[in-house]
C-alpha atoms as a PDB file:
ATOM      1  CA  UNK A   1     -45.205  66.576  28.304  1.00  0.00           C
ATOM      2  CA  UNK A   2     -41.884  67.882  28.739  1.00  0.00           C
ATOM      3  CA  UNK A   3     -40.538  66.099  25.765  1.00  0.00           C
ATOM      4  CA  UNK A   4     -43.115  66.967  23.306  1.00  0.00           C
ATOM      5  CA  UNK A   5     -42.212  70.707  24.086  1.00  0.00           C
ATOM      6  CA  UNK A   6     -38.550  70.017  23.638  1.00  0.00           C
ATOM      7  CA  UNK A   7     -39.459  68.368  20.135  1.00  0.00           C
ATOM      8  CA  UNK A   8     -41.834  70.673  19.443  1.00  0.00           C
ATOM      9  CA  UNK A   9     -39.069  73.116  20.224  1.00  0.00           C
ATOM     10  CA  UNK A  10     -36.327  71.452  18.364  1.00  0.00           C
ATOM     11  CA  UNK A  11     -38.411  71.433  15.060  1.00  0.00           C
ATOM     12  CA  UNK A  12     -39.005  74.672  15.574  1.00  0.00           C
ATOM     13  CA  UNK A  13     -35.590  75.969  15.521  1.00  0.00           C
ATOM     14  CA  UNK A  14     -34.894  73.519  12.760  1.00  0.00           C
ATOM     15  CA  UNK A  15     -37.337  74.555  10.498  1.00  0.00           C
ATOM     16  CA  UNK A  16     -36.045  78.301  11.029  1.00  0.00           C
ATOM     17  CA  UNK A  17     -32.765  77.182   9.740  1.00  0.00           C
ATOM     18  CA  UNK A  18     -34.056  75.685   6.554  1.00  0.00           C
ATOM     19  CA  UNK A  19     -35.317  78.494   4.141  1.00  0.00           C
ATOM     20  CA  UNK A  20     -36.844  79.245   1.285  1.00  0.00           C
ATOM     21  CA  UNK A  21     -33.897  80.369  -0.460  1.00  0.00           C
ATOM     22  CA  UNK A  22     -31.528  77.986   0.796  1.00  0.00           C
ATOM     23  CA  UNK A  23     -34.610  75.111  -0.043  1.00  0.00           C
ATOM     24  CA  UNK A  24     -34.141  76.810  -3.605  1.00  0.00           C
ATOM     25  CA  UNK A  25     -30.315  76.725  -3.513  1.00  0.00           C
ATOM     26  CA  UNK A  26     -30.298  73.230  -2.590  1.00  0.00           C
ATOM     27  CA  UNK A  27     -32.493  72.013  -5.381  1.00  0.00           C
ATOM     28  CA  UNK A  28     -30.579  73.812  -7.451  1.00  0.00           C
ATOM     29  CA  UNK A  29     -27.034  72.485  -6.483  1.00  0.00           C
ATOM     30  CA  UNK A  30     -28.820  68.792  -6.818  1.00  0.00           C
ATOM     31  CA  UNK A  31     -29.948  69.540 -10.178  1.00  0.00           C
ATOM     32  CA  UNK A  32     -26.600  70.452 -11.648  1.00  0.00           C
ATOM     33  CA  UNK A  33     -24.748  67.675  -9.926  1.00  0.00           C
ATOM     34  CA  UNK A  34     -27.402  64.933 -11.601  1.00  0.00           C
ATOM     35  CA  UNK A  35     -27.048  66.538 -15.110  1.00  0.00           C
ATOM     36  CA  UNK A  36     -22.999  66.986 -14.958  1.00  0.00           C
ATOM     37  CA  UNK A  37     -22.503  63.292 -15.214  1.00  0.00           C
ATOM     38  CA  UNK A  38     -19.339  62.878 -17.863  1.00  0.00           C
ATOM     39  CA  UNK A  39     -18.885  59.395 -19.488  1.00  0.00           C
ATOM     40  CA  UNK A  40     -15.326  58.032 -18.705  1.00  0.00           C
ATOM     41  CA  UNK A  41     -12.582  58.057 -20.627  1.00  0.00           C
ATOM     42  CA  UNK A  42     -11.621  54.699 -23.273  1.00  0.00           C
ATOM     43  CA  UNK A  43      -8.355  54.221 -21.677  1.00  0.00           C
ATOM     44  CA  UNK A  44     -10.352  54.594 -17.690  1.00  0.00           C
ATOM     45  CA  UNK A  45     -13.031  51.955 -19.238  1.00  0.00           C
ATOM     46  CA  UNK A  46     -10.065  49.073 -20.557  1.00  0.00           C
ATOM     47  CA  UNK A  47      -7.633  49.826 -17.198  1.00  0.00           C
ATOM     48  CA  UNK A  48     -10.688  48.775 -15.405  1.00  0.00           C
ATOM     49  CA  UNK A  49     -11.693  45.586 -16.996  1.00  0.00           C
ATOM     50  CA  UNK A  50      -8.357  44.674 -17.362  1.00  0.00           C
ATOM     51  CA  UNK A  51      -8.117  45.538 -13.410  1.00  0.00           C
ATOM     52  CA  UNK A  52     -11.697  43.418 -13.068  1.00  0.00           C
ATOM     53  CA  UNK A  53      -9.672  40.607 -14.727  1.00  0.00           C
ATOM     54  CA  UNK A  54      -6.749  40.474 -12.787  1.00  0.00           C
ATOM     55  CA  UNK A  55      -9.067  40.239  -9.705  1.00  0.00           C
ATOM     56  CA  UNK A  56     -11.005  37.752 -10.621  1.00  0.00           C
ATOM     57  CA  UNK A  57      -7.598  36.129 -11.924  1.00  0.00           C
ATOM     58  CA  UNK A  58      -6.075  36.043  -8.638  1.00  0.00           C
ATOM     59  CA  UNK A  59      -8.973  35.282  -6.550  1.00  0.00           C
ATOM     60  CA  UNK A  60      -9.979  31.739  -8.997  1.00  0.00           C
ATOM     61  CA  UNK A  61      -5.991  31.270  -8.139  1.00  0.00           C
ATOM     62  CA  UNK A  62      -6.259  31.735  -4.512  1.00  0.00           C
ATOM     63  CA  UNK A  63      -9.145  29.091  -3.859  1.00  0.00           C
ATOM     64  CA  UNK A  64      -6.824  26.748  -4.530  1.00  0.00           C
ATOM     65  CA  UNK A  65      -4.079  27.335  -2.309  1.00  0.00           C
ATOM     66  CA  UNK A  66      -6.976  28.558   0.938  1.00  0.00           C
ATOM     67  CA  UNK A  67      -8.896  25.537   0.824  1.00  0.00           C
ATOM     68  CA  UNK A  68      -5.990  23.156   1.576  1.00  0.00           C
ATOM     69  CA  UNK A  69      -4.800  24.988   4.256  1.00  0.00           C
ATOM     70  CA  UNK A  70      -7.696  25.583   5.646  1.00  0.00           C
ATOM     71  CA  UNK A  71      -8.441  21.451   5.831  1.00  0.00           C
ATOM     72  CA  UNK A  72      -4.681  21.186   7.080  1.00  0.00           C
ATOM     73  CA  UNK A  73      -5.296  23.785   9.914  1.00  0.00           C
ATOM     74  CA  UNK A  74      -8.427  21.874  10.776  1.00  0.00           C
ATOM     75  CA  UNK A  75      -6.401  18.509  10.470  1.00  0.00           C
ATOM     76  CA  UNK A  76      -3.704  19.722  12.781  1.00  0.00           C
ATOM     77  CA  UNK A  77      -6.162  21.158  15.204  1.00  0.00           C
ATOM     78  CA  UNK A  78      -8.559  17.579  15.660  1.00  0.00           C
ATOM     79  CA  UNK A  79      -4.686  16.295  15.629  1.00  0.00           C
ATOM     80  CA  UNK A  80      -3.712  18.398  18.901  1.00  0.00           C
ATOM     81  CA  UNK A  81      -7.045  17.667  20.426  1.00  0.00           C
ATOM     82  CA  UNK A  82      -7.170  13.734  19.998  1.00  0.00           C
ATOM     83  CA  UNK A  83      -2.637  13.670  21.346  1.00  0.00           C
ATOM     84  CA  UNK A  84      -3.969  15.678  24.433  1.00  0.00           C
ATOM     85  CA  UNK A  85      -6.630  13.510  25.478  1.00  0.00           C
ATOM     86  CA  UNK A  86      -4.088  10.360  24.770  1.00  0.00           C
ATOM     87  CA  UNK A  87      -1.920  11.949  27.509  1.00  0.00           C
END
């Protein structure tokens, strides 16, 4: 019982903060931020693709260094682990 009252009491006060006019003020603030969407610039558009292609540049170029290492870290590991039981 005592926590529906505290709820109850909560939304209360909650719904006192939240007016009509701010309601209103809200919607309005959300209205102009969806319409003032500007298109980017040309130059904004072509340093990002040619930012998107360096990425995917690197990344094609780092598969083939991280994949060998990786199989040599997991060689040297089964490596440690097969000396120490031969001790």
């Amino acid at each position: 019982m005592e926590k529906q009252s505290k709820v109850r009491a909560a939304m209360a006060k909650a719904g006192a903060v939240v007016t009509a006019k701010r309601a209103a003020f809200g919607g309005a603030l959300l209205m102009a931020a969806s319409s003032a969407n500007a298109a980017l610039p040309e130059v904004a558009t072509q340093a990002f693709s040619t930012l998107a292609s360096y990425v995917t540049e690197m990344l094609t170029s780092t598969w083939g260094i991280a994949v060998p290492m990786t199989v040599g870290f997991i060689g040297i590991k089964l490596f440690k682990k097969g000396a120490n039981k031969a001790t």
